[in-house]
Protein backbone atom coordinates (compact mmCIF):
# COMPACT_ATOMS: atom_id res chain seq x y z
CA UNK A 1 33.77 144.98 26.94
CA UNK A 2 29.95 145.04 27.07
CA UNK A 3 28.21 141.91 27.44
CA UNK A 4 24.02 141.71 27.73
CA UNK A 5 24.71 137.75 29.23
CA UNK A 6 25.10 136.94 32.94
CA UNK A 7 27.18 133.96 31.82
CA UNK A 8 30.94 135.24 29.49
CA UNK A 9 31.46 134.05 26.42
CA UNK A 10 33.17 130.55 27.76
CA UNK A 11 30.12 129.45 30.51
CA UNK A 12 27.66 129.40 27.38
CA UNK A 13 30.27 127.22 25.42
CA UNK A 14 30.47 124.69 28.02
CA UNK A 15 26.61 124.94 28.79
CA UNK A 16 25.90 124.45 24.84
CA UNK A 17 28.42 121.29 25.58
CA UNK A 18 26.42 120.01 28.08
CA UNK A 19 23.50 120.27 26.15
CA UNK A 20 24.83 118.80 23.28
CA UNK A 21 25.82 115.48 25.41
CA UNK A 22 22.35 115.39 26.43
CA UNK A 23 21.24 114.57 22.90
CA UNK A 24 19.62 118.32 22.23
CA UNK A 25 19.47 119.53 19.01
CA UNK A 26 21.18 122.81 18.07
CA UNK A 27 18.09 125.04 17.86
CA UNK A 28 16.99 123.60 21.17
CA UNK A 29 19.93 124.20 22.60
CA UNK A 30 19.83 127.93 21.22
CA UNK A 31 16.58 128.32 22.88
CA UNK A 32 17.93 127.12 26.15
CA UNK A 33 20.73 129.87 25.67
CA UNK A 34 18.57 132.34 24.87
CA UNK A 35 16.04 132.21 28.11
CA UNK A 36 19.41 131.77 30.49
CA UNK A 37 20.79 134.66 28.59
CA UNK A 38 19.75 137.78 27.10
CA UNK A 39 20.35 136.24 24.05
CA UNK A 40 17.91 136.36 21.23
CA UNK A 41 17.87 132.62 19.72
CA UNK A 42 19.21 133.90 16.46
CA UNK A 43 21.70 134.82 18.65
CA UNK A 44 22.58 131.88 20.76
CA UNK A 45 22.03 129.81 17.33
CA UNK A 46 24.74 131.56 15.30
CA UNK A 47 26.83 131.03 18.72
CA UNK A 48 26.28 127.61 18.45
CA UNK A 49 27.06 127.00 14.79
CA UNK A 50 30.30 129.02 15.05
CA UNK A 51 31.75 127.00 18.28
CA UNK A 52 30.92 124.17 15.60
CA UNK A 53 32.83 125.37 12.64
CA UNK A 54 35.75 127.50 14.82
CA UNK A 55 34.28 130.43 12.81
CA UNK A 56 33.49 133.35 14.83
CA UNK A 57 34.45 137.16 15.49
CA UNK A 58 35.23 138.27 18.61
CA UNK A 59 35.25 141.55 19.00
């Protein structure tokens, strides 16, 4: 499995948690993601809207 994150799949989820608790709002939160990660902030966003909804592919 490739990954272009130093953090898997699960870290992000409970950092986007965290960051949620805080009172951030999702794109904040995506650009948090995305300058810890390699993300892009499309990226991390569509991350974040998916671990809201349950709707994601993992491939």
């Amino acid at each position: 499995m490739e990954s272009h994150s130093t953090l898997d799949h699960q870290g992000v989820e409970r950092l986007v948690h965290s960051l949620e608790d805080s009172g951030l709002k999702p794109r904040d939160i995506a650009k948090s993601i995305s300058s810890i990660t390699q993300m892009s902030n499309s990226e991390a966003y569509k991350m974040i809207v998916e671990g809201r909804t349950g709707v994601r592919d993992d491939h």
